[in-house]
Protein backbone atom coordinates (compact mmCIF):
# COMPACT_ATOMS: atom_id res chain seq x y z
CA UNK A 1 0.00 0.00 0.00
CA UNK A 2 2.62 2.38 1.06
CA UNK A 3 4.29 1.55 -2.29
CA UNK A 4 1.06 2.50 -4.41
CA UNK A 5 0.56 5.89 -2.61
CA UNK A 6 4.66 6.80 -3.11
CA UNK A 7 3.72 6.17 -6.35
CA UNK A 8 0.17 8.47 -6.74
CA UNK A 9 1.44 11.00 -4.69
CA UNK A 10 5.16 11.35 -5.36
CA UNK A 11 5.51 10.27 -8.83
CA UNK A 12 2.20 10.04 -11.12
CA UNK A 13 0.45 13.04 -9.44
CA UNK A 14 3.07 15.08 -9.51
CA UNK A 15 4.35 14.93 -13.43
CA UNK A 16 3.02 18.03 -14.92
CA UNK A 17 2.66 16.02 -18.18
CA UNK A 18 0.11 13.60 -16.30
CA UNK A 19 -1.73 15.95 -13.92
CA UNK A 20 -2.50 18.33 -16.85
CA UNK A 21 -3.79 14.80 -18.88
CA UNK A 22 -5.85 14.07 -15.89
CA UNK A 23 -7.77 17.80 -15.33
CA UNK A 24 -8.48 17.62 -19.48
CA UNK A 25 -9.91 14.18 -19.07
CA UNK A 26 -12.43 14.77 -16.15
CA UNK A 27 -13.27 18.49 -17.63
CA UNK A 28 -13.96 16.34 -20.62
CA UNK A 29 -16.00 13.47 -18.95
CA UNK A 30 -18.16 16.11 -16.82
CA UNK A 31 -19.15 17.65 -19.83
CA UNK A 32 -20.20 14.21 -21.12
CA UNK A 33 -18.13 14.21 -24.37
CA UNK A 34 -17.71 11.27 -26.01
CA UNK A 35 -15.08 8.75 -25.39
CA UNK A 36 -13.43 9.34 -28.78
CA UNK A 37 -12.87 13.17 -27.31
CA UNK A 38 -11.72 12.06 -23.91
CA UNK A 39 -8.95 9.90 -25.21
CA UNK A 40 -7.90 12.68 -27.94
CA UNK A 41 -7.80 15.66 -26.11
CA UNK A 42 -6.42 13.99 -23.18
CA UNK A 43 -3.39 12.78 -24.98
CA UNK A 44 -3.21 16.28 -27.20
CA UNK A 45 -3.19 18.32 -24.06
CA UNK A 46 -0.09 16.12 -22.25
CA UNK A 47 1.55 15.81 -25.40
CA UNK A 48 1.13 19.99 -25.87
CA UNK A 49 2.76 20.05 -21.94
CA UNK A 50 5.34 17.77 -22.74
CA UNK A 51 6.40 20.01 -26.18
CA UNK A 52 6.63 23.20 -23.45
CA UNK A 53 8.57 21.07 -21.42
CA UNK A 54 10.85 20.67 -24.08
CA UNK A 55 10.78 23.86 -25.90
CA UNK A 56 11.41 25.37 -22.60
CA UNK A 57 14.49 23.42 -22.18
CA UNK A 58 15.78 23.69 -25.85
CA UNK A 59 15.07 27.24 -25.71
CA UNK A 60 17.56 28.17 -22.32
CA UNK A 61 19.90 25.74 -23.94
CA UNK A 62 20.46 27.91 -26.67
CA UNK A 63 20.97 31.34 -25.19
CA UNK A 64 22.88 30.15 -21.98
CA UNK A 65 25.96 30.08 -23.30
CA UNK A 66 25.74 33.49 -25.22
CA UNK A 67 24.68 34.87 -22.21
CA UNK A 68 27.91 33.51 -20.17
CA UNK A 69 30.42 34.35 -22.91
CA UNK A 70 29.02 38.29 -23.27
CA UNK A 71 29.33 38.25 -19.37
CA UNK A 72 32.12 37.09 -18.86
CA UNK A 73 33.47 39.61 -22.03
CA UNK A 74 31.70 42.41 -20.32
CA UNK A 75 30.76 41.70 -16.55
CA UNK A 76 26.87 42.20 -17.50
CA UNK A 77 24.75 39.96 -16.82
CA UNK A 78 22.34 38.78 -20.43
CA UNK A 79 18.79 37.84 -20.01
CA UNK A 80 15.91 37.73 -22.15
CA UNK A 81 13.10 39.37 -21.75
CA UNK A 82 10.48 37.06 -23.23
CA UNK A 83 7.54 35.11 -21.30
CA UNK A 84 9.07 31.75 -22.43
CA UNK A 85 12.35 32.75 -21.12
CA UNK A 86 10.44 32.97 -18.04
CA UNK A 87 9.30 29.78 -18.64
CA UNK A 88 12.26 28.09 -18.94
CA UNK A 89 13.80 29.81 -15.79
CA UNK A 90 11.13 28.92 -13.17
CA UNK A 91 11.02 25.86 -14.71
CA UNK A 92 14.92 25.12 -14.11
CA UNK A 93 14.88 26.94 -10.68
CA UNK A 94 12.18 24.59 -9.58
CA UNK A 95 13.49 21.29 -10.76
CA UNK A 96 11.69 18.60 -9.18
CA UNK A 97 9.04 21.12 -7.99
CA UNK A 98 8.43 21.73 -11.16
CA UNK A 99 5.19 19.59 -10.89
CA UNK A 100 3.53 21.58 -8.30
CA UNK A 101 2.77 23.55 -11.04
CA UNK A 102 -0.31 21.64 -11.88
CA UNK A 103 -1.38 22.31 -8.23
CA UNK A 104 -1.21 25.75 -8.01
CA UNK A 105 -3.08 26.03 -11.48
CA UNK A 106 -6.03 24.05 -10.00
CA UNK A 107 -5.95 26.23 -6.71
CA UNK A 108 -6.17 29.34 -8.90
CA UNK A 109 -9.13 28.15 -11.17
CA UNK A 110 -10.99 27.28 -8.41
CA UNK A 111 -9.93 31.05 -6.03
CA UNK A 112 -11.27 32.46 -9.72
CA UNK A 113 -14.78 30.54 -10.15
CA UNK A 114 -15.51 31.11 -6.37
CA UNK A 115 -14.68 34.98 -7.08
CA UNK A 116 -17.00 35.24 -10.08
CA UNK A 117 -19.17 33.30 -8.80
CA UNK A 118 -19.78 36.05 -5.73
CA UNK A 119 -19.15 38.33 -8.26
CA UNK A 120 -22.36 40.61 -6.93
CA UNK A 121 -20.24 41.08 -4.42
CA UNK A 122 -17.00 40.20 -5.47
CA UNK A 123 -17.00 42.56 -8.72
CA UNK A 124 -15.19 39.94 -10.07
CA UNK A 125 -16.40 39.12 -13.96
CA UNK A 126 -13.53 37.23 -15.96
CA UNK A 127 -12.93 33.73 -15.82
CA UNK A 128 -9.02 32.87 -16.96
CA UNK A 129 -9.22 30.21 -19.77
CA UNK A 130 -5.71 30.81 -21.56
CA UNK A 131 -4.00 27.55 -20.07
CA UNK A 132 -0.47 28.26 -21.71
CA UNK A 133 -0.39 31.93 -19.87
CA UNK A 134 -2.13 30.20 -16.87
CA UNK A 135 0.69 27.28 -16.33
CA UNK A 136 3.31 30.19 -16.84
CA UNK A 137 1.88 32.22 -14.17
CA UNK A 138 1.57 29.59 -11.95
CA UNK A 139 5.04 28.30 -11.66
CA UNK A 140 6.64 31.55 -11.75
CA UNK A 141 4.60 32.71 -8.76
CA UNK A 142 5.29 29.23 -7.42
CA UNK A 143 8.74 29.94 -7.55
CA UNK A 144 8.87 33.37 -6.31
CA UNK A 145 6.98 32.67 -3.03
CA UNK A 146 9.09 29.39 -2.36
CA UNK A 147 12.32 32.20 -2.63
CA UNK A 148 10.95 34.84 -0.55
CA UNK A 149 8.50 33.48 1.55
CA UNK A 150 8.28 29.86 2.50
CA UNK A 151 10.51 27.10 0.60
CA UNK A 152 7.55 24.51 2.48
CA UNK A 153 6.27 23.11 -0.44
CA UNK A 154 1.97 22.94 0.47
CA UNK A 155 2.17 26.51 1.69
CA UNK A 156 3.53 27.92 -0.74
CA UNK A 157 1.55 25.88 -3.30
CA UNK A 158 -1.64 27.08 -1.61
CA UNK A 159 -0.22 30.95 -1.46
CA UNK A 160 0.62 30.98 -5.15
CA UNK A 161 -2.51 29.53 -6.30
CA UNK A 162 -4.38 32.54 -3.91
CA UNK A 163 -2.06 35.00 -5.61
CA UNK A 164 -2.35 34.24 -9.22
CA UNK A 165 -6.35 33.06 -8.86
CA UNK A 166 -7.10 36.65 -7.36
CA UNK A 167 -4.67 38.40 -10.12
CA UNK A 168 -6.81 36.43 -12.97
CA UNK A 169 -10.06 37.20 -11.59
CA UNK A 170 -9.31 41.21 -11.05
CA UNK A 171 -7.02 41.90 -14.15
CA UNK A 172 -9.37 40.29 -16.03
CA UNK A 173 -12.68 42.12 -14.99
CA UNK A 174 -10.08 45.34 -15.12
CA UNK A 175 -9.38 44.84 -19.01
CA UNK A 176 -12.90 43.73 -19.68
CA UNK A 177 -14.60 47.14 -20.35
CA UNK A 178 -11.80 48.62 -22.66
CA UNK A 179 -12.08 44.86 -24.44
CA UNK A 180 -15.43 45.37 -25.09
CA UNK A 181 -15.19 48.78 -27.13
CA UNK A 182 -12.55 47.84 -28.67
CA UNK A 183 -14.15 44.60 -30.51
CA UNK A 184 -17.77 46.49 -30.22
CA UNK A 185 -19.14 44.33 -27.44
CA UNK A 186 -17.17 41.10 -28.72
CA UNK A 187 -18.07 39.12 -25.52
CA UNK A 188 -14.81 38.34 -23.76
CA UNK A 189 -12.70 39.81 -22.29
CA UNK A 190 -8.34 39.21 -22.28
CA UNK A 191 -6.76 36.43 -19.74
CA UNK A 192 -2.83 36.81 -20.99
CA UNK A 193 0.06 38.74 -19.24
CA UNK A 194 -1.11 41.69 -20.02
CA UNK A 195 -4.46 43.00 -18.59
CA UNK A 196 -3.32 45.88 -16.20
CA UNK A 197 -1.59 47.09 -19.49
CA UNK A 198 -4.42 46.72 -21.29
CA UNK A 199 -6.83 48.68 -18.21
CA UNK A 200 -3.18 51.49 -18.19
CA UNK A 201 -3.28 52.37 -21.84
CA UNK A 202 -7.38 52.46 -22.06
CA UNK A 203 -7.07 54.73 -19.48
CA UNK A 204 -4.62 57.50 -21.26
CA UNK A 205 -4.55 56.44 -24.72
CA UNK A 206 -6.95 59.42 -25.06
CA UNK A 207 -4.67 61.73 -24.00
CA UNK A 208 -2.33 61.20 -27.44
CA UNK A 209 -4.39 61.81 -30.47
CA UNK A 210 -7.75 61.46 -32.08
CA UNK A 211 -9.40 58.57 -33.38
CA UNK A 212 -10.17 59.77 -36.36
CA UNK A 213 -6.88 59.21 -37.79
CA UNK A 214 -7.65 55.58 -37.95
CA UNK A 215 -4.42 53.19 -38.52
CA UNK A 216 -6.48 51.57 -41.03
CA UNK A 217 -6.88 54.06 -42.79
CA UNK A 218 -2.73 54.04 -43.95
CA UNK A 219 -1.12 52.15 -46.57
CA UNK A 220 2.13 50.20 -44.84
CA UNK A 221 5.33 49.58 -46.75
CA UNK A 222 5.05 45.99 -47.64
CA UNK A 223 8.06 45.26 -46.06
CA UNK A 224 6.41 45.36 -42.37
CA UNK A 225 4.39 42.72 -43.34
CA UNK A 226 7.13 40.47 -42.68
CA UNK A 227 6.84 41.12 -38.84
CA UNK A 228 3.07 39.72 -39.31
CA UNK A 229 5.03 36.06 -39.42
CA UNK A 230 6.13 35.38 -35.84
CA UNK A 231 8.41 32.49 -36.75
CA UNK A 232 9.72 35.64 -39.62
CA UNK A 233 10.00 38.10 -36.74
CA UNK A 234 11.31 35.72 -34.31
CA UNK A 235 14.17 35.11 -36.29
CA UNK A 236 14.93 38.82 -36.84
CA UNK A 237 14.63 39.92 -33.90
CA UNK A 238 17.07 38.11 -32.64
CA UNK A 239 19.50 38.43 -35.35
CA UNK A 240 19.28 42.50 -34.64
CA UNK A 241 19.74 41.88 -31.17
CA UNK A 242 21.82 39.06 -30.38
CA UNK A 243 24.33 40.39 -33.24
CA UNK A 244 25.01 43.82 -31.18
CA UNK A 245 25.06 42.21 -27.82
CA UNK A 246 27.57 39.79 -29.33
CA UNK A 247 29.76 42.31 -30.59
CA UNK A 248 32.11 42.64 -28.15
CA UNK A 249 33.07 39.40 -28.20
CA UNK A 250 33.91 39.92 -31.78
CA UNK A 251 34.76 37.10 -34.50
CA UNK A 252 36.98 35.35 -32.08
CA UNK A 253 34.82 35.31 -29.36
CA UNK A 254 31.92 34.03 -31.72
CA UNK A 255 34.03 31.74 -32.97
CA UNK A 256 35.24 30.38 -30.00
CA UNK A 257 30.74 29.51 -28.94
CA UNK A 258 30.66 28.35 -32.50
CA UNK A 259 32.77 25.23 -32.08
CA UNK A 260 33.78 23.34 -35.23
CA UNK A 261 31.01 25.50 -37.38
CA UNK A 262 32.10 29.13 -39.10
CA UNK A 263 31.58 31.70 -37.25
CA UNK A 264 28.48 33.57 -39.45
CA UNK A 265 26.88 30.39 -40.20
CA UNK A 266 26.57 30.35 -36.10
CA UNK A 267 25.20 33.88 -36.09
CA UNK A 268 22.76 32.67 -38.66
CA UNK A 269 21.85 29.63 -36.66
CA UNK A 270 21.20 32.04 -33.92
CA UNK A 271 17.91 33.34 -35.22
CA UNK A 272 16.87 29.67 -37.10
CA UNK A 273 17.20 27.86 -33.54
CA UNK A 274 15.03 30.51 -31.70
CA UNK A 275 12.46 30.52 -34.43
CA UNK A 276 12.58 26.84 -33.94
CA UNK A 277 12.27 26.67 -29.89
CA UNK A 278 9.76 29.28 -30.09
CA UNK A 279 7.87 27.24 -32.84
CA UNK A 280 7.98 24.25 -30.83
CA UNK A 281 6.88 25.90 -27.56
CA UNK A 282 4.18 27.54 -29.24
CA UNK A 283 3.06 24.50 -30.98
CA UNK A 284 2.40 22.97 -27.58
CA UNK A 285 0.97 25.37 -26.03
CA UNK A 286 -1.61 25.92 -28.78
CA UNK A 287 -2.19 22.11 -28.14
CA UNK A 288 -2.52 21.88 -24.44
CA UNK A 289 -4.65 25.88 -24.74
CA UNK A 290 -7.26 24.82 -26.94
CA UNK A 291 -8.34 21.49 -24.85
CA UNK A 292 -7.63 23.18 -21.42
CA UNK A 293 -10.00 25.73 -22.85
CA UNK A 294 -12.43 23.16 -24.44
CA UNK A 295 -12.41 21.00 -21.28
CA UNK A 296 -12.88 24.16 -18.71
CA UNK A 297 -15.12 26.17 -20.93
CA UNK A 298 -18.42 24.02 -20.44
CA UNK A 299 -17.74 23.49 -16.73
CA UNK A 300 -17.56 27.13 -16.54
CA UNK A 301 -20.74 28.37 -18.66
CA UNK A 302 -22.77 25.50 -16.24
CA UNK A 303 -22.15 27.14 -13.52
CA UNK A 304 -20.83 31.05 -13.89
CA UNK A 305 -23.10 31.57 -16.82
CA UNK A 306 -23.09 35.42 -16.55
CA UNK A 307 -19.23 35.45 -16.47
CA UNK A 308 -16.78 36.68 -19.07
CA UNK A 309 -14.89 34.55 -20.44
CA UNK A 310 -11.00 35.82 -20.69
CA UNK A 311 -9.26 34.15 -23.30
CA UNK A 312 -5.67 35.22 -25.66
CA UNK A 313 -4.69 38.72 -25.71
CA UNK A 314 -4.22 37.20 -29.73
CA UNK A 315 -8.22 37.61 -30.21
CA UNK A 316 -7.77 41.53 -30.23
CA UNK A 317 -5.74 41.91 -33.01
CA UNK A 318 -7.91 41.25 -36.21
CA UNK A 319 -9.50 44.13 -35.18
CA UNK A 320 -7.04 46.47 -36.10
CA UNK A 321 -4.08 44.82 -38.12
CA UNK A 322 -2.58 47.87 -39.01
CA UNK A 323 -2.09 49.43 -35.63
CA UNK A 324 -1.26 46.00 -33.98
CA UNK A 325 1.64 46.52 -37.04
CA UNK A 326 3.00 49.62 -35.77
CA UNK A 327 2.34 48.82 -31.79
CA UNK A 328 5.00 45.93 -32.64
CA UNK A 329 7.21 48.50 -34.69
CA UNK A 330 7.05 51.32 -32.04
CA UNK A 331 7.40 48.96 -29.00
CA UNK A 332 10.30 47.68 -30.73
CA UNK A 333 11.85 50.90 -31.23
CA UNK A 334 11.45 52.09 -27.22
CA UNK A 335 12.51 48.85 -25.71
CA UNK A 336 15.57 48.94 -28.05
CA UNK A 337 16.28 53.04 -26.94
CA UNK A 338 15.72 52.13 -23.04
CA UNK A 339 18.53 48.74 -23.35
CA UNK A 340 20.70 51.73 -24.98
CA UNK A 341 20.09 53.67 -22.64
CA UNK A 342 20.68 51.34 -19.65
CA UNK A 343 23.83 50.23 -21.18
CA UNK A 344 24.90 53.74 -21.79
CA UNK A 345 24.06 54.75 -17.95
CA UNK A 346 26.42 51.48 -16.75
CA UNK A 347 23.22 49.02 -15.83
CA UNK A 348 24.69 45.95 -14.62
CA UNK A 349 22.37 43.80 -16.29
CA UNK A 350 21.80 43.90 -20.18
CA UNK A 351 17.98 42.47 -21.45
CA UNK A 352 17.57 41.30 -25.08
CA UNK A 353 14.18 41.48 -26.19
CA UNK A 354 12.33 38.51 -27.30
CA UNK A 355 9.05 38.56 -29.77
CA UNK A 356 6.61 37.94 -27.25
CA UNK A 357 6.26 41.37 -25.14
CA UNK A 358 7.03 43.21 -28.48
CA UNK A 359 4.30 41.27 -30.69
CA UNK A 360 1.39 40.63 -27.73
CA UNK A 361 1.67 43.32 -25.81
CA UNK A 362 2.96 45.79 -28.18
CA UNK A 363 0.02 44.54 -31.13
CA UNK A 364 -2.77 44.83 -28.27
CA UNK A 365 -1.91 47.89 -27.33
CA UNK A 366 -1.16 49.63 -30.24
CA UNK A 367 -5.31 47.98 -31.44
CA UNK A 368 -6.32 49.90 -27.98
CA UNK A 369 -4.46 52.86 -28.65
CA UNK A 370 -5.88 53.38 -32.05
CA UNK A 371 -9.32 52.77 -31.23
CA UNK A 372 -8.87 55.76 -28.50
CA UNK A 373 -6.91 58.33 -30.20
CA UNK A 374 -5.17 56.63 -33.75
CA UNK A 375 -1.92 56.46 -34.70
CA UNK A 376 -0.59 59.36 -32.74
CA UNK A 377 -1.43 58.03 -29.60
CA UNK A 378 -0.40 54.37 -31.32
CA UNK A 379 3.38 55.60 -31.56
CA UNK A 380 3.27 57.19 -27.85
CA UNK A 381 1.51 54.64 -26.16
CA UNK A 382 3.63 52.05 -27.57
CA UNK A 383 6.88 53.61 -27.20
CA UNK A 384 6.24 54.08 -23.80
CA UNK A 385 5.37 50.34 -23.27
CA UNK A 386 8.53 49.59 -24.49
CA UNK A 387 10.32 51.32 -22.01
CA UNK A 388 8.28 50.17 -19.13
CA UNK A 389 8.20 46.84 -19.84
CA UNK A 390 12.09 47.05 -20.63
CA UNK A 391 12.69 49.06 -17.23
CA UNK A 392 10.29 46.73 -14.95
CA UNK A 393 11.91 43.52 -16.58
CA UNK A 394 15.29 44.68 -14.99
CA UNK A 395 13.76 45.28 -11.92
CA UNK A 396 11.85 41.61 -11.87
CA UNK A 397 15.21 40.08 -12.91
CA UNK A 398 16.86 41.37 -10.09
CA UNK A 399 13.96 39.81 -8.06
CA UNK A 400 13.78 36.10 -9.55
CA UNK A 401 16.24 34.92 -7.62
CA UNK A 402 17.71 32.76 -10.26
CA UNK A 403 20.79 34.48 -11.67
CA UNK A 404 21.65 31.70 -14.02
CA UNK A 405 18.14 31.51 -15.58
CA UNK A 406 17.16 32.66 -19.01
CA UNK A 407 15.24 35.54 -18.55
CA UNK A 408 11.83 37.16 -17.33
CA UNK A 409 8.81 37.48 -18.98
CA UNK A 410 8.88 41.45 -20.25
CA UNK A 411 5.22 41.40 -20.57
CA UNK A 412 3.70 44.55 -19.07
CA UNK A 413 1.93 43.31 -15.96
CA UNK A 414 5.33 40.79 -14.52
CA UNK A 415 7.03 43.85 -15.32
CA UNK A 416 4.80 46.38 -12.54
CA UNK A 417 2.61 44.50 -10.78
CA UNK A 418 4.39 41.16 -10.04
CA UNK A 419 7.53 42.80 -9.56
CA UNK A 420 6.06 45.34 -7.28
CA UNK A 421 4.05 41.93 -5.63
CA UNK A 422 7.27 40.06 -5.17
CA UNK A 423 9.24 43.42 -3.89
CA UNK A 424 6.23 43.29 -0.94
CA UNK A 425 6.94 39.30 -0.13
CA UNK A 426 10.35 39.86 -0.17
CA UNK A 427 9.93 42.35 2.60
CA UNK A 428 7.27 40.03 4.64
CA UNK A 429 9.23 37.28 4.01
CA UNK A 430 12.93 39.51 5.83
CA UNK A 431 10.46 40.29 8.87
CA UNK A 432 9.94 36.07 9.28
CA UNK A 433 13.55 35.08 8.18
């Protein structure tokens, strides 16, 4: 007996890759779906978790040793600043916590429903039904309470679901109202890393321009179009950026990371294997998303019928490709001035931006800021995004308690709230320790 509960409780239960397999299956079965659909999306959603798992992994595996060679060249310390970077650090950092994950996911669902469904006196409206942002959140937040305020593994599993199931339940019903002008009462609102942002730039995007001058209304130069292909942009991105933080190792220094291979075909390679650990990370999170949301979704309309759902930031964007365009462009342009900055001004720590925070927060905001004051207040709003998110990464980076990790996530709210959340356990957690 003791043998079969080691293995429940210690090994089954607490692989991520089965847990998630077993919350699709009995959201599935509750729903009364038919056995052909248990057995498929039970097996698509663990092998979606087991391609982040991966991806993750491939992903750090990559940049670690361009980040140690330009520190060691430099004294700086390289991170990313990309949600999957963040990923792949909590991920590492926990090791064989990792699967508490799963835990603190469930914890949080639930601390959501029971919000919205007191929402008449909760105020509490969105329900958080983006799994892939959902299983991020929860291990980071997993990992930042077990550094800073209790490295017991139930208590902290129990805080961090609290902590992330209030933050999906506010930020959601916070974004909600700005959602709905924007997609003219579309009927959801956004459940991403990005909903304070969202709430922040709804508020002043006003203040910038007039919506008459409608993004739409412009003709782009066909070459921005190519930034409307993330695995494209990907790769760009981080030719641009990887290619001037590498400099000062110069073609010696490259070659020496590059091994047996030539130098340039390395710095090529650069780009191609980030497009392709993106790729695969994204490929299984679409997976293990769209049966997570599928499994949850019916559960969820039972019994919180009057709530909103809050699903990928992505579902914004159609709405105004053009400005989503130039939010990307113009975030891009004031995260790169702000690293120039901080490297000019002697910052310690040097961030290389990855294509999340520039394509999914920058596109969403740019689509808010056009629909409140066009492409004026597009360029200001998302230059200014750029520099926050770039600014607050630093200071969650020098938070995450993980200096050999990857990076951070650089998405607007775990660059100001969670940092600012984690700053506040870090201080309760000095009065205990």
């Amino acid at each position: 007996m003791n043998g079969i509960l080691n293995f429940l409780l210690n090994q089954l239960l607490t692989k991520p890759v089965i847990l998630i397999g077993i919350m699709i299956m009995v959201g599935y079965i509750l729903q009364k779906k038919t056995a052909s659909k248990v057995i498929t999306g039970t097996i698509s959603a663990m092998v979606g978790i087991q391609l982040v798992i991966f991806g993750g992994n491939q992903f750090s595996n990559t940049f670690k040793p361009i980040a140690t060679a330009i520190g060691a060249k430099t004294g700086l310390s390289a991170y990313i600043m990309d949600s999957y970077a963040m990923k792949a650090t909590t991920q590492t950092a926990l090791g064989d916590r990792f699967a508490y994950m799963g835990y603190v996911f469930l914890i949080a669902w639930f601390v959501n429903f029971v919000l919205v469904y007191f929402g008449k006196y909760t105020k509490a409206k969105g329900i958080f039904l983006t799994g892939n942002a959902g299983t991020a959140h929860s291990q980071a937040i997993l990992w930042l309470v077990i550094s800073y305020l209790t490295p017991t593994i139930m208590p902290a599993v129990i805080i961090s679901g609290v902590l992330v199931g209030i933050y999906w339940a506010y930020s959601t019903t916070l974004a909600a109202p700005v959602i709905d002008e924007v997609t003219n009462h579309g009927g959801f609102t956004v459940g991403h890393n990005q909903q304070i942002g969202i709430w922040f730039f709804g508020k002043i995007a006003h203040l910038f321009g007039n919506p008459k001058d409608d993004c739409e209304n412009l003709q782009l130069p066909g070459i921005l179009s190519v930034f409307n292909n993330n695995i494209a942009a990907i790769c760009i991105i981080m030719w641009i950026f990887c290619g001037i933080a590498m400099a000062p190792l110069g073609v010696s220094g490259i070659q020496e990371l590059a091994g047996k291979d030539n130098w340039l075909y390395y710095m090529i390679m650069i780009g191609i294997n980030f497009s392709l650990d993106m790729t695969i990370l994204l490929t299984g999170v679409r997976m293990m998303c769209s049966e997570m949301t599928q499994a949850f979704k019916g559960i969820q309309e039972k019994f919180i019928p009057n709530a909103i759902p809050a699903i990928d930031v992505a579902a914004i964007l159609p709405f105004s490709p053009n400005a989503a365009t130039l939010g990307f462009l113009f975030t891009t342009i004031g995260t790169a001035a702000t690293i120039v900055v901080l490297v000019l001004c002697g910052a310690p720590i040097l961030v290389l931006p990855g294509s999340t925070p520039l394509l999914f927060s920058g596109g969403p905001i740019g689509v808010i800021a056009n629909k409140k004051g066009g492409i004026k207040s597009v360029i200001i709003c998302c230059f200014l995004l750029g520099v926050i998110q770039t600014l607050g990464t630093v200071w969650a980076i020098n938070l995450m308690a993980f200096p050999e990790g990857a990076g951070w996530s650089g998405m607007f709210d775990f660059a100001t709230f969670w940092p600012a959340v984690t700053q506040v356990m870090k201080w309760i957690g000095g009065i205990f320790h």
